[in-house]
Protein backbone atom coordinates (compact mmCIF):
# COMPACT_ATOMS: atom_id res chain seq x y z
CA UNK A 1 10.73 -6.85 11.57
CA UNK A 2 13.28 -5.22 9.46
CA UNK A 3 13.89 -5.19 5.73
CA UNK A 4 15.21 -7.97 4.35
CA UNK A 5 19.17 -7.75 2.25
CA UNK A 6 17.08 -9.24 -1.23
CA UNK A 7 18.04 -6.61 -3.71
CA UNK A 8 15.87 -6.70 -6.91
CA UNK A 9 16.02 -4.13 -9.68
CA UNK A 10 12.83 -3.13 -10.52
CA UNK A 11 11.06 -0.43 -12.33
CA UNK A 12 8.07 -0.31 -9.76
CA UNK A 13 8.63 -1.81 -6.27
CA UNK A 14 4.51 -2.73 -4.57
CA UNK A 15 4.19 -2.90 -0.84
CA UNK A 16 1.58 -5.28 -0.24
CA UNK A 17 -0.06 -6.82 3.00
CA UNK A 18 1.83 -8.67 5.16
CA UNK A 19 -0.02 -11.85 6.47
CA UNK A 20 3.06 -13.45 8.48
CA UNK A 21 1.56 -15.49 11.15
CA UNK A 22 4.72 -14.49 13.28
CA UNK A 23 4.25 -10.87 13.21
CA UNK A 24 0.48 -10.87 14.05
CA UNK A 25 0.99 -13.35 17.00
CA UNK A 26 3.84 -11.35 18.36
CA UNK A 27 0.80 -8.44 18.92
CA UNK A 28 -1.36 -10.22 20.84
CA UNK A 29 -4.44 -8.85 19.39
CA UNK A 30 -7.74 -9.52 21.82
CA UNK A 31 -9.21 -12.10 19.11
CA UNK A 32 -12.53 -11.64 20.20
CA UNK A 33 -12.72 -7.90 18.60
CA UNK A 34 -13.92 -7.63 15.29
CA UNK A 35 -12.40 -5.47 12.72
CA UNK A 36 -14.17 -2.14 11.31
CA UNK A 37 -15.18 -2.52 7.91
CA UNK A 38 -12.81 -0.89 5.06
CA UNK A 39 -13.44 2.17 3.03
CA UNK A 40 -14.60 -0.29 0.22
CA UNK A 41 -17.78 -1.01 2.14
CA UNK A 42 -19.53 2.99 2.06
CA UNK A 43 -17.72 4.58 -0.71
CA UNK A 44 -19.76 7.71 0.00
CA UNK A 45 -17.04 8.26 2.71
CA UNK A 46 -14.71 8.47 0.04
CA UNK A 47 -14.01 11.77 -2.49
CA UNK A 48 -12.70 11.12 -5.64
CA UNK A 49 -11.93 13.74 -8.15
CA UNK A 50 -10.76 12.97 -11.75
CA UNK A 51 -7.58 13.75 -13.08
CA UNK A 52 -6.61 14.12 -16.89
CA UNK A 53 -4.40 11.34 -17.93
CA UNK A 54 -1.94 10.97 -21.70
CA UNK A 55 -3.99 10.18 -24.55
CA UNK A 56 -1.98 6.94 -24.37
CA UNK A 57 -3.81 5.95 -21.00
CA UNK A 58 -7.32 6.22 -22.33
CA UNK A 59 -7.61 2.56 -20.23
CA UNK A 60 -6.18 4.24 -17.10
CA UNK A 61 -8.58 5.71 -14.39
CA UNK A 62 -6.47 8.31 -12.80
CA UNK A 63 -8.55 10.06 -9.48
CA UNK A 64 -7.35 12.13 -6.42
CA UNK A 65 -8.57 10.28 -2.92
CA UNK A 66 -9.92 12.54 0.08
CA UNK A 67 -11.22 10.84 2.99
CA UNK A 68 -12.83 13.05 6.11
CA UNK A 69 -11.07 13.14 9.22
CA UNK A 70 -14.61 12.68 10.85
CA UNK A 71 -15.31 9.17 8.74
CA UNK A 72 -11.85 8.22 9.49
CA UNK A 73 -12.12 8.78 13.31
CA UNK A 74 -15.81 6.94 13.03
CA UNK A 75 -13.66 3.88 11.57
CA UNK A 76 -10.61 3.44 12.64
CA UNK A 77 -12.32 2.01 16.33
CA UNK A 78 -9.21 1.30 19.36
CA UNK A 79 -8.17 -2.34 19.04
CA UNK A 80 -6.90 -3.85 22.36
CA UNK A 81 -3.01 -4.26 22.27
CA UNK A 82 -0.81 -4.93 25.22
CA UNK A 83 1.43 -1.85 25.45
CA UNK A 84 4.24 -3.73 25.47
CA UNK A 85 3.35 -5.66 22.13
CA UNK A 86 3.61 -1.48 20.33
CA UNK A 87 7.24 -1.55 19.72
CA UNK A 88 6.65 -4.97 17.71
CA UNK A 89 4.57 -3.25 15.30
CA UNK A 90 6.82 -2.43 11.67
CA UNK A 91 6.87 0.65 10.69
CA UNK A 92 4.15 -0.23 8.19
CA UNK A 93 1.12 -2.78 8.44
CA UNK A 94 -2.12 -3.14 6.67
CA UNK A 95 -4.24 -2.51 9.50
CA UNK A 96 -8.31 -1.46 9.19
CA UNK A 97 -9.71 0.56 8.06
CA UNK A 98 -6.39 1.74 6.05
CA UNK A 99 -2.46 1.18 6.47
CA UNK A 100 -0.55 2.61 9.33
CA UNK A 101 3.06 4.09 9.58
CA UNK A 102 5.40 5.17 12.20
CA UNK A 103 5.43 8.61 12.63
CA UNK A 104 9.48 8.14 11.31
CA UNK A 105 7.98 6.67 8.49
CA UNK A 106 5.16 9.26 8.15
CA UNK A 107 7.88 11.79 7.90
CA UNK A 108 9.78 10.19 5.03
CA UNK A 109 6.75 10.25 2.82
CA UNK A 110 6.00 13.98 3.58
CA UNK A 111 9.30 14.78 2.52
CA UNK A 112 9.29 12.83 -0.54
CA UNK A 113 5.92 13.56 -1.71
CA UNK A 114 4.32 16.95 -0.31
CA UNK A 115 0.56 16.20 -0.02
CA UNK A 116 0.88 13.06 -1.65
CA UNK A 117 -0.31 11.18 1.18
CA UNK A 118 -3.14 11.96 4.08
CA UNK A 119 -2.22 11.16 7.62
CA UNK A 120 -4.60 10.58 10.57
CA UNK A 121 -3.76 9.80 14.34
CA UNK A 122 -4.01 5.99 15.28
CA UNK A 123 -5.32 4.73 18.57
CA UNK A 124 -4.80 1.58 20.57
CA UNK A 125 -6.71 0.07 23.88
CA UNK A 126 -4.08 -0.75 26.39
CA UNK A 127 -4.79 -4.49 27.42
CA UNK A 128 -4.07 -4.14 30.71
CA UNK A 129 -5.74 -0.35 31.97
CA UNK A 130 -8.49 -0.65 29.20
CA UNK A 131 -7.22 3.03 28.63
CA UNK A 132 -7.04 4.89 25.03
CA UNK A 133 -3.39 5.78 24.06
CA UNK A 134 -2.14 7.33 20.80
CA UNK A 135 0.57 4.79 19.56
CA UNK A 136 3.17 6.74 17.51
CA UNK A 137 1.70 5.35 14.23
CA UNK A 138 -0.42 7.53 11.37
CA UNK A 139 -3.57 6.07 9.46
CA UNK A 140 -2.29 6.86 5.98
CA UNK A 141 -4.15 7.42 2.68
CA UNK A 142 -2.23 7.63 -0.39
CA UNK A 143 -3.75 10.48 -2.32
CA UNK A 144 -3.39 9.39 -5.80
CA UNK A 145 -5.14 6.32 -7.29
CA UNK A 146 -4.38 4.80 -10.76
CA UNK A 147 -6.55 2.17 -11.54
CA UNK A 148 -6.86 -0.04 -15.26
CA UNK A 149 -9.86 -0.97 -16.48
CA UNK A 150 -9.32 -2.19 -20.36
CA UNK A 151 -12.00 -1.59 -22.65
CA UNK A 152 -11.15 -4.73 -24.51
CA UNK A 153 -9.09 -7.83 -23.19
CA UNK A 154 -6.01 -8.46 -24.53
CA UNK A 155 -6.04 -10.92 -27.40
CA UNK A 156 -4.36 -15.14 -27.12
CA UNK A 157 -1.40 -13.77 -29.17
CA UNK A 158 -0.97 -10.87 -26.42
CA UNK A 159 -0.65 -12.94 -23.34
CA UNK A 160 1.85 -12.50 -20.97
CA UNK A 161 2.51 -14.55 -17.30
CA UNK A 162 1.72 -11.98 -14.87
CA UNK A 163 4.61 -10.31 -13.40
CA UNK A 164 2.81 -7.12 -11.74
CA UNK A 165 1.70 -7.45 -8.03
CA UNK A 166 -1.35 -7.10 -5.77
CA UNK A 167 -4.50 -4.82 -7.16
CA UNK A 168 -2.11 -4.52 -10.12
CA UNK A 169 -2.29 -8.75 -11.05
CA UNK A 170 -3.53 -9.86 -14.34
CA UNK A 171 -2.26 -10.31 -17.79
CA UNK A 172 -3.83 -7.35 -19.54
CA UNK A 173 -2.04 -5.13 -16.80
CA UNK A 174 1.18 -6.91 -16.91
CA UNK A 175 0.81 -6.78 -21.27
CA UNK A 176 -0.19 -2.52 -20.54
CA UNK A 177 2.42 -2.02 -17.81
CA UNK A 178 5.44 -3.90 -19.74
CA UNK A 179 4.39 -2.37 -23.17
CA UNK A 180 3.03 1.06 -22.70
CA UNK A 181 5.41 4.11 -22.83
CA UNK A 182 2.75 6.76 -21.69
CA UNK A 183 2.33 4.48 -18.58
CA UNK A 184 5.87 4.32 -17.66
CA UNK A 185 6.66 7.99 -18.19
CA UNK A 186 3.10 8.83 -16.36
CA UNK A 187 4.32 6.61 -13.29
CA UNK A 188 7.88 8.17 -13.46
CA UNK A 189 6.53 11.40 -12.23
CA UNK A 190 4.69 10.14 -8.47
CA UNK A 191 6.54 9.20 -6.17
CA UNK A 192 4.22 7.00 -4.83
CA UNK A 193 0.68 6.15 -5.62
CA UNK A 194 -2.01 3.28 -4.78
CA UNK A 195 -3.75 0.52 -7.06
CA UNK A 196 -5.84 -0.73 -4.15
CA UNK A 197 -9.49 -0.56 -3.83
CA UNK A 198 -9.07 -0.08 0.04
CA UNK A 199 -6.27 1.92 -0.55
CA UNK A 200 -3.82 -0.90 1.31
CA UNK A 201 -0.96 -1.60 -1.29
CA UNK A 202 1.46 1.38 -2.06
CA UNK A 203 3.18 1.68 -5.26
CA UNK A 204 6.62 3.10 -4.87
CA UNK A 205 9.15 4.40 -7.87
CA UNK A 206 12.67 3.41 -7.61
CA UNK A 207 14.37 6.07 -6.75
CA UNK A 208 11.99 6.65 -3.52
CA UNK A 209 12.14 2.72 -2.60
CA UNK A 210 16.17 3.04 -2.40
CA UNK A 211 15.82 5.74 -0.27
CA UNK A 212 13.21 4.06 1.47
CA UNK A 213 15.41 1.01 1.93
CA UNK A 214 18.65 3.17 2.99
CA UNK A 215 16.91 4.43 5.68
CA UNK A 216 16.18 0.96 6.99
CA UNK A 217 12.28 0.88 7.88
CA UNK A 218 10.97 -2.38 9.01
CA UNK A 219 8.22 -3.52 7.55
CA UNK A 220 9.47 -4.08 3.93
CA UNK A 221 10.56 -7.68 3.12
CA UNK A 222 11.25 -8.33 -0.26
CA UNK A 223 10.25 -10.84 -2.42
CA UNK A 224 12.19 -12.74 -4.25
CA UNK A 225 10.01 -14.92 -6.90
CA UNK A 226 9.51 -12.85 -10.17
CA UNK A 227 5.45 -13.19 -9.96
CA UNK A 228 3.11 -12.54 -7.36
CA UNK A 229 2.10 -16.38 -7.75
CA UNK A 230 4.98 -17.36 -5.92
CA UNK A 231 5.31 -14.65 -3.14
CA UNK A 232 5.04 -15.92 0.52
CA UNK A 233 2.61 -14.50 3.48
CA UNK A 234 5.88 -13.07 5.29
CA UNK A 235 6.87 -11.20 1.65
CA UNK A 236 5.88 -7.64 1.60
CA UNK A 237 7.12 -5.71 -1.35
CA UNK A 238 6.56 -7.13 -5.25
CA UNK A 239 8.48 -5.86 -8.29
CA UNK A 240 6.92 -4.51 -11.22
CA UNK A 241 9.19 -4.67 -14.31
CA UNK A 242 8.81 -2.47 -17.57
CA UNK A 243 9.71 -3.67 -20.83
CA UNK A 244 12.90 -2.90 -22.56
């Protein structure tokens, strides 16, 4: 599944899940497996250590994300693929317990962002030997998490129809994100970064995205509605817009 030719400008581009019915049918999952629970489920698995954020993002939680290879490992349990059905796989999909990349993909995001991301080897159960194979795909856990938590809603006079995707939805974060300098310039300076409780949807600044997109990973299908009310299950990315 490649990228798709919409071109948006965008301040923030979001990868999100992707729940196309086409893509998860072309895998031929064994239905009868049940998925590992996420990293939201035992937070002590996860280390989070506070960062300092602008005075002007007092609402902002702002944490660095370590998760142990061992709890990882203890997680991320072999589904049962046919071998053939690994080459259909994008080079990005929500999978459980945490997204998973190519390792062309993997590669990118070193480059862009040194230690910005963890990376840990993915697994598969070959359908037909019952045999554990490595896949060419990475577990990946975006290091930095940003997360807003206002202290007081916004007012009637301050409300805004969301425009900001995913973990980021709402219209106090739409109203903070659209309005709030600090924000913007704090955001300029990751390359990429997560919103997501289970650390799923990706956050990526422009510059990277265009890169991103140049290079032609699969995976990434734009939407093209202007809210994440209106994006379809085979849409992937949403677009966050700043104010002018």
């Amino acid at each position: 599944m490649a990228s798709n030719t919409i071109n948006v400008e965008a301040d923030l581009y979001v990868l999100l899940s992707l729940e196309s019915e086409a893509v998860w049918g072309s895998l031929s999952l064994d239905k009868n497996e049940s998925w590992p629970r996420s990293f939201i489920a035992r937070q002590e698995e996860v280390t989070r250590r506070p960062q300092p954020v602008p005075p002007g993002m007092s609402d902002w939680r702002y944490e660095l994300i370590e998760i142990d290879e061992a709890h990882v490992r203890q997680r991320a349990v072999p589904h049962t693929i046919p071998a053939e059905s690994i080459e259909l796989i994008p080079d990005t999909l929500l999978w459980h317990p945490i997204r998973i990349v190519s390792a062309s993909l993997k590669s990118f995001l070193e480059k862009e962002f040194p230690g910005g991301g963890h990376f840990y080897p993915f697994f598969y159960r070959d359908a037909e030997t019952g045999e554990t194979k490595p896949a060419g795909f990475w577990y990946w856990l975006p290091r930095h998490y940003l997360d807003f938590v206002p202290k007081e809603k916004r007012g009637r006079d301050q409300l805004m129809r969301p425009q900001v995707w995913g973990s980021l939805c709402g219209q106090d974060t739409t109203w903070e994100m659209y309005h709030n300098k600090d924000f913007q310039n704090f955001a300029s300076k990751l390359p990429y970064w997560t919103p997501s409780a289970n650390f799923g949807e990706v956050v990526f600044r422009t510059d990277v995205y265009a890169r991103l997109m140049s290079e032609g990973f699969s995976g990434f299908v734009g939407a093209d509605a202007d809210n994440y009310l209106r994006h379809t299950p085979e849409q992937s990315v949403g677009y966050i817009h700043f104010g002018g």
